[in-house]
PDB file of N, CA and C in Angstrom:
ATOM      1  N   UNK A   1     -11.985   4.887 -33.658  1.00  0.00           N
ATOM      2  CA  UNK A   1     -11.510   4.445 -32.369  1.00  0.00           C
ATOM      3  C   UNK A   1     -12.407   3.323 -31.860  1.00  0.00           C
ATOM      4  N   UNK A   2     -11.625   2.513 -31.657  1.00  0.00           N
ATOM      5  CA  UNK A   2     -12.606   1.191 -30.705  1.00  0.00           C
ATOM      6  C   UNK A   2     -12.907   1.490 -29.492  1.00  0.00           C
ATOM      7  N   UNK A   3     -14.473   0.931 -29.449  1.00  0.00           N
ATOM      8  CA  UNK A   3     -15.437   1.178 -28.314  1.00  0.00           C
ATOM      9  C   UNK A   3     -15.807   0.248 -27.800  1.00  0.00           C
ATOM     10  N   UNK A   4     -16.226  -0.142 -26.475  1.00  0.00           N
ATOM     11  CA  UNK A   4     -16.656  -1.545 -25.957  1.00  0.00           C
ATOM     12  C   UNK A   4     -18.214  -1.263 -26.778  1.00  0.00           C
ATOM     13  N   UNK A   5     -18.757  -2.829 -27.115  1.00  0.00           N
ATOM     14  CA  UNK A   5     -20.062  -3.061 -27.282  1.00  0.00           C
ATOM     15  C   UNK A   5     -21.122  -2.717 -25.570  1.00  0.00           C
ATOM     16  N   UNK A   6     -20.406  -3.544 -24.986  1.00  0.00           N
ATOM     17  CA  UNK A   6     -20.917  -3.995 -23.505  1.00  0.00           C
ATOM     18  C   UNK A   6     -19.812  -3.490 -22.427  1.00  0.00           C
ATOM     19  N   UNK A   7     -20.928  -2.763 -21.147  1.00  0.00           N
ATOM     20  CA  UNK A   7     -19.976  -2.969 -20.086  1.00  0.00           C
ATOM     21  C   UNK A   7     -19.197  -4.622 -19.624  1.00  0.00           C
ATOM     22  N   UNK A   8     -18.147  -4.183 -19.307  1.00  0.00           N
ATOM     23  CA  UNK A   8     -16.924  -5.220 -18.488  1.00  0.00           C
ATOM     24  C   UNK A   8     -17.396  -5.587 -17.684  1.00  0.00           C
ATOM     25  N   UNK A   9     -17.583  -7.040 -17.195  1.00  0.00           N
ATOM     26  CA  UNK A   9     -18.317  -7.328 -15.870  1.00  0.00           C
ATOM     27  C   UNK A   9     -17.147  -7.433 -14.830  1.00  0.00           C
ATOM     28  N   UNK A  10     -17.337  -7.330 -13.196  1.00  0.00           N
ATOM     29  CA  UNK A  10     -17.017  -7.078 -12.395  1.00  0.00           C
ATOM     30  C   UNK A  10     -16.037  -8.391 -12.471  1.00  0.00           C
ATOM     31  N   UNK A  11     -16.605 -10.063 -12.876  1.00  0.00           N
ATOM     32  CA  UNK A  11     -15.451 -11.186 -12.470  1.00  0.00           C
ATOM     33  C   UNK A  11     -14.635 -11.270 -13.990  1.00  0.00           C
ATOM     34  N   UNK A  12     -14.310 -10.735 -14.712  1.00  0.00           N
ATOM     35  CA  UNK A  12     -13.694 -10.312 -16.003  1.00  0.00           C
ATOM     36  C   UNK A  12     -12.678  -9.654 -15.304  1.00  0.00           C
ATOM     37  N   UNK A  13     -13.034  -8.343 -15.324  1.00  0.00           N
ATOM     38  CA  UNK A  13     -12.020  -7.549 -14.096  1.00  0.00           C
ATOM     39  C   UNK A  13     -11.342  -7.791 -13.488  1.00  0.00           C
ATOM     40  N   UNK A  14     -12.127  -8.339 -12.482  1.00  0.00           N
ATOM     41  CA  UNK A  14     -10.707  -8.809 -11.179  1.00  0.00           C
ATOM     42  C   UNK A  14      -9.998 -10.038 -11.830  1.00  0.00           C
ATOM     43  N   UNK A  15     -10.728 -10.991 -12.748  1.00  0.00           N
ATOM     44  CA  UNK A  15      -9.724 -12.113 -13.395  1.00  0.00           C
ATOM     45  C   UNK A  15      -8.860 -11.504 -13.900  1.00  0.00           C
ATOM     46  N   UNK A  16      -8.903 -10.513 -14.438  1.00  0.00           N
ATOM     47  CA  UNK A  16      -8.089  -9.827 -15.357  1.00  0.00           C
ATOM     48  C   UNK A  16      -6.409  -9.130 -14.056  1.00  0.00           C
ATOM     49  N   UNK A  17      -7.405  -8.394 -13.624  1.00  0.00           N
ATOM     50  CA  UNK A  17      -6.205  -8.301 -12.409  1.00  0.00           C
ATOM     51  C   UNK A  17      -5.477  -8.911 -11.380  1.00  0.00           C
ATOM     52  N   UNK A  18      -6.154 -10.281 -11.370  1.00  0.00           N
ATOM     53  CA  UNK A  18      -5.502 -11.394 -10.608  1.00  0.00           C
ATOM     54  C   UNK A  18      -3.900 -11.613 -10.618  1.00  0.00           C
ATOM     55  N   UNK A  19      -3.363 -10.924 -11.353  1.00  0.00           N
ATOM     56  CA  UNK A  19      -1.838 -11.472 -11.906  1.00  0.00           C
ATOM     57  C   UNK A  19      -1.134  -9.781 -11.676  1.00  0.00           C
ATOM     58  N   UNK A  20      -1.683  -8.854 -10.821  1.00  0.00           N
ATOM     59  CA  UNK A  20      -1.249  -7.699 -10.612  1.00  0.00           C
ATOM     60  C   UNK A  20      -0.424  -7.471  -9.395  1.00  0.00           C
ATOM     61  N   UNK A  21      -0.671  -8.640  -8.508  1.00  0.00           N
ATOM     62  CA  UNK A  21       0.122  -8.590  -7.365  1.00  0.00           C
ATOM     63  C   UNK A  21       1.662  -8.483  -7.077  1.00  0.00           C
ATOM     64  N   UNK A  22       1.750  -8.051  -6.230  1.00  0.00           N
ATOM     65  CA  UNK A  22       3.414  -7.679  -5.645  1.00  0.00           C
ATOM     66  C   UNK A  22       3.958  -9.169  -5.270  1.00  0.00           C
ATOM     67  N   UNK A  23       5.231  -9.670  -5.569  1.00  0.00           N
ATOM     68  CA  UNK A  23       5.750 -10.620  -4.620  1.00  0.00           C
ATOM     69  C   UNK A  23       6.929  -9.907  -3.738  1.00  0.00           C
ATOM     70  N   UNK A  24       7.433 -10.973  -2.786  1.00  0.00           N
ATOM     71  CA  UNK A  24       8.680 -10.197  -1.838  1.00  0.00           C
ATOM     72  C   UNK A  24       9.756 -10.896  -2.702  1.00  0.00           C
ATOM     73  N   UNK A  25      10.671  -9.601  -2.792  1.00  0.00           N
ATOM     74  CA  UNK A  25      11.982 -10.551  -3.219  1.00  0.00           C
ATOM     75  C   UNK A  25      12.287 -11.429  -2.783  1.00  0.00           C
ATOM     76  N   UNK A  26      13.485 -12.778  -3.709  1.00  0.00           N
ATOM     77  CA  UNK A  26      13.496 -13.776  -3.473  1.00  0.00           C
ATOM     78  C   UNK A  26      15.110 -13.438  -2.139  1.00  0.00           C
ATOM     79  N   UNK A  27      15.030 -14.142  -0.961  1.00  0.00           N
ATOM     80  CA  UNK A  27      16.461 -14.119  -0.466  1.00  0.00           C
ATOM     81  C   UNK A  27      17.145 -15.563  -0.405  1.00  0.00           C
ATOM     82  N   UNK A  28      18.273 -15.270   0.175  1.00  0.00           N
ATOM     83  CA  UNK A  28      19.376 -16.470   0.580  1.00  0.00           C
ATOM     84  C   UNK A  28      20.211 -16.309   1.422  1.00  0.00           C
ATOM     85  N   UNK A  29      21.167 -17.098   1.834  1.00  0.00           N
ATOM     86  CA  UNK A  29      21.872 -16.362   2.936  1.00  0.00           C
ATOM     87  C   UNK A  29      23.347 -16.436   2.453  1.00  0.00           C
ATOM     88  N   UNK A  30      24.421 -15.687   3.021  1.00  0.00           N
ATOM     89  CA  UNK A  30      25.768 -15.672   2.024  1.00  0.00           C
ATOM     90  C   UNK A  30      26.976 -16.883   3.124  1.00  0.00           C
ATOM     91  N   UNK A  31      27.390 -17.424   2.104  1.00  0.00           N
ATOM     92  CA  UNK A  31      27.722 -19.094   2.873  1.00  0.00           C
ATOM     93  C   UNK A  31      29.190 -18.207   4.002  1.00  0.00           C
ATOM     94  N   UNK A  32      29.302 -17.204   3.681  1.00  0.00           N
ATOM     95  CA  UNK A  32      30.604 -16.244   4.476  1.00  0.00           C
ATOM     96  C   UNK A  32      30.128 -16.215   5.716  1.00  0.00           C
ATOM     97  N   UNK A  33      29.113 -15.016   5.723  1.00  0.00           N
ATOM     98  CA  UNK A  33      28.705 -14.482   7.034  1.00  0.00           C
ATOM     99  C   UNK A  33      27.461 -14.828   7.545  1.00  0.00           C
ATOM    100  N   UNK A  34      26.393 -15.348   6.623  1.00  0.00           N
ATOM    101  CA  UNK A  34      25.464 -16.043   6.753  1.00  0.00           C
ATOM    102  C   UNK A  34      24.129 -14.943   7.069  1.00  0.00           C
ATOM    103  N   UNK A  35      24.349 -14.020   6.870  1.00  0.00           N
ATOM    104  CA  UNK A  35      23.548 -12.640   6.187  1.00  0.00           C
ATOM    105  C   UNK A  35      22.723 -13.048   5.535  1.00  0.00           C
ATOM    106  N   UNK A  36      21.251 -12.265   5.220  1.00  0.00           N
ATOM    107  CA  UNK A  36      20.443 -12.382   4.514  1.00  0.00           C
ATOM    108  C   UNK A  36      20.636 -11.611   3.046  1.00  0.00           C
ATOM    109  N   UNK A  37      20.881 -11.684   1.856  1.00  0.00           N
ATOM    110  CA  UNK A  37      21.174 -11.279   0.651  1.00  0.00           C
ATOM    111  C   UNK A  37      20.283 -11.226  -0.667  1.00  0.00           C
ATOM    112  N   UNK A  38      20.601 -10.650  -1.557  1.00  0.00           N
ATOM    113  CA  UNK A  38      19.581 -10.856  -2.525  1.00  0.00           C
ATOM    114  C   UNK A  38      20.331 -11.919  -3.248  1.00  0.00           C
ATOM    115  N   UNK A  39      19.885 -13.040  -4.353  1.00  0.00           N
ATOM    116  CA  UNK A  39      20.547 -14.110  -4.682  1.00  0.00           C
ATOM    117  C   UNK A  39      21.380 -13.708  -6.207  1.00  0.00           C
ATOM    118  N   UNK A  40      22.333 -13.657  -6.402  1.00  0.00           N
ATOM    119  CA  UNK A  40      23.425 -13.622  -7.293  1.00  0.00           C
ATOM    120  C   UNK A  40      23.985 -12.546  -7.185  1.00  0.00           C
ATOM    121  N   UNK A  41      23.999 -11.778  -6.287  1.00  0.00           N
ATOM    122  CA  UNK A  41      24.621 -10.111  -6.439  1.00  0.00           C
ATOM    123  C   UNK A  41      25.957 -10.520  -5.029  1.00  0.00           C
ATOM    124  N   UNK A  42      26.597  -9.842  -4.871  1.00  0.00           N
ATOM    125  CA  UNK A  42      27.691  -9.283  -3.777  1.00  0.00           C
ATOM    126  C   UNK A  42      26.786  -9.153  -2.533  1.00  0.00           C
ATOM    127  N   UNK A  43      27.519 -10.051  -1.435  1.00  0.00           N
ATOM    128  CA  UNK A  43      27.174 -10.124  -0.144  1.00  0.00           C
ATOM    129  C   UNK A  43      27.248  -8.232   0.391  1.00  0.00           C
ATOM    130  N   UNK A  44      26.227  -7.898   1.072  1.00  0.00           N
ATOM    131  CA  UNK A  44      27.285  -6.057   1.390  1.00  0.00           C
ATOM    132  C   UNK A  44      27.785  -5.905   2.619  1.00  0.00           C
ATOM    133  N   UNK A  45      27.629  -7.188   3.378  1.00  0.00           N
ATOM    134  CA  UNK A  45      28.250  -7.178   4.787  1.00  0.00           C
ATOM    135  C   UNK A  45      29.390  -7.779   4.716  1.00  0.00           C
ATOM    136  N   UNK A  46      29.865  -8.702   3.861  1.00  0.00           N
ATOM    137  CA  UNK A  46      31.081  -9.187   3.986  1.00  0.00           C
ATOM    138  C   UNK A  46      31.933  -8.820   2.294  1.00  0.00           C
ATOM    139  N   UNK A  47      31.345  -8.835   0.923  1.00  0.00           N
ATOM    140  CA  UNK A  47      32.009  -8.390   0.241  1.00  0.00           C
ATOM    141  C   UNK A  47      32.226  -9.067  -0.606  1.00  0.00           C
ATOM    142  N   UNK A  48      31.720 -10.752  -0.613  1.00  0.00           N
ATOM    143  CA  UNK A  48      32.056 -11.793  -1.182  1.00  0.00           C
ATOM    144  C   UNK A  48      30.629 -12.001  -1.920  1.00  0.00           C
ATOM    145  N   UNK A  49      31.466 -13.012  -3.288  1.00  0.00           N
ATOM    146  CA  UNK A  49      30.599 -13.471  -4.207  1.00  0.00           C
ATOM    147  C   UNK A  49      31.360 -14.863  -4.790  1.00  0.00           C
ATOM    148  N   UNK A  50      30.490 -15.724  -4.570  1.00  0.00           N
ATOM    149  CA  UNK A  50      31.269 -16.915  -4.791  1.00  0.00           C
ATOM    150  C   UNK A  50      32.425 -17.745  -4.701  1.00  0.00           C
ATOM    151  N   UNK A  51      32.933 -17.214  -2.807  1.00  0.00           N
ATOM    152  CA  UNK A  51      33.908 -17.736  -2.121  1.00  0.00           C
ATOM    153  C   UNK A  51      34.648 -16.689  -2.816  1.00  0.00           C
ATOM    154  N   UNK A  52      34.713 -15.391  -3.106  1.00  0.00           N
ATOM    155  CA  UNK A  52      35.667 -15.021  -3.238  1.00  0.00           C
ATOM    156  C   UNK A  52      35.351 -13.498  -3.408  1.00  0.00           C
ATOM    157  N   UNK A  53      36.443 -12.977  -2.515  1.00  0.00           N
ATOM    158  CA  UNK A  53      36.221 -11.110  -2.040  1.00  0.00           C
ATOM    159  C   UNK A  53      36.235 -10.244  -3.164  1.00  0.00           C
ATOM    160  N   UNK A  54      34.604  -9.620  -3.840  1.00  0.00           N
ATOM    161  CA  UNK A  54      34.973  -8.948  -4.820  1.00  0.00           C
ATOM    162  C   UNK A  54      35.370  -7.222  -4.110  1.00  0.00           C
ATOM    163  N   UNK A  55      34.477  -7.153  -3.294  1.00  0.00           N
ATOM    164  CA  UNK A  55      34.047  -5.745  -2.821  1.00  0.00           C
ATOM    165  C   UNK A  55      34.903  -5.900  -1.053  1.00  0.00           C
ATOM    166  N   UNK A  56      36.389  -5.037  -1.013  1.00  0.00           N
ATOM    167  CA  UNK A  56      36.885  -4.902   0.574  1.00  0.00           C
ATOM    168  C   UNK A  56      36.232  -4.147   1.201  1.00  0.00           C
ATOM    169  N   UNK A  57      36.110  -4.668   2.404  1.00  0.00           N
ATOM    170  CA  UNK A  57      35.044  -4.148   3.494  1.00  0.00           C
ATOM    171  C   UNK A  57      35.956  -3.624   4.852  1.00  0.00           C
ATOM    172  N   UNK A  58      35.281  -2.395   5.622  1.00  0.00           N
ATOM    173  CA  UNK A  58      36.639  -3.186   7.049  1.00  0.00           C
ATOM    174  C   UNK A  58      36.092  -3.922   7.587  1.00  0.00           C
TER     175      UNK A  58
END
């Protein structure tokens, strides 16, 4: 089994974890109702996806 020679130093580490962060999903708004949406999926307030009603809503 492989063993470190040397302890890991502390700026190794966090370089290492630098790229661990969360982002916020990306949004857009839907050109219908003008809602905030996630980008390529079905509007869920109005129902539409690319000028055109996939999902009826009342």
């Amino acid at each position: 089994m492989a063993v470190p020679k040397r302890k890991t130093g502390r700026s190794v580490t966090n370089s290492r974890r630098s790229c661990h962060k969360l982002e916020a999903p990306a949004r857009s708004l839907c050109p219908q109702c003008h809602q905030v949406k996630l980008p390529h999926r079905v509007c869920g307030e109005c129902g539409y996806y690319d000028g055109k009603e996939i999902v009826e809503t009342d």
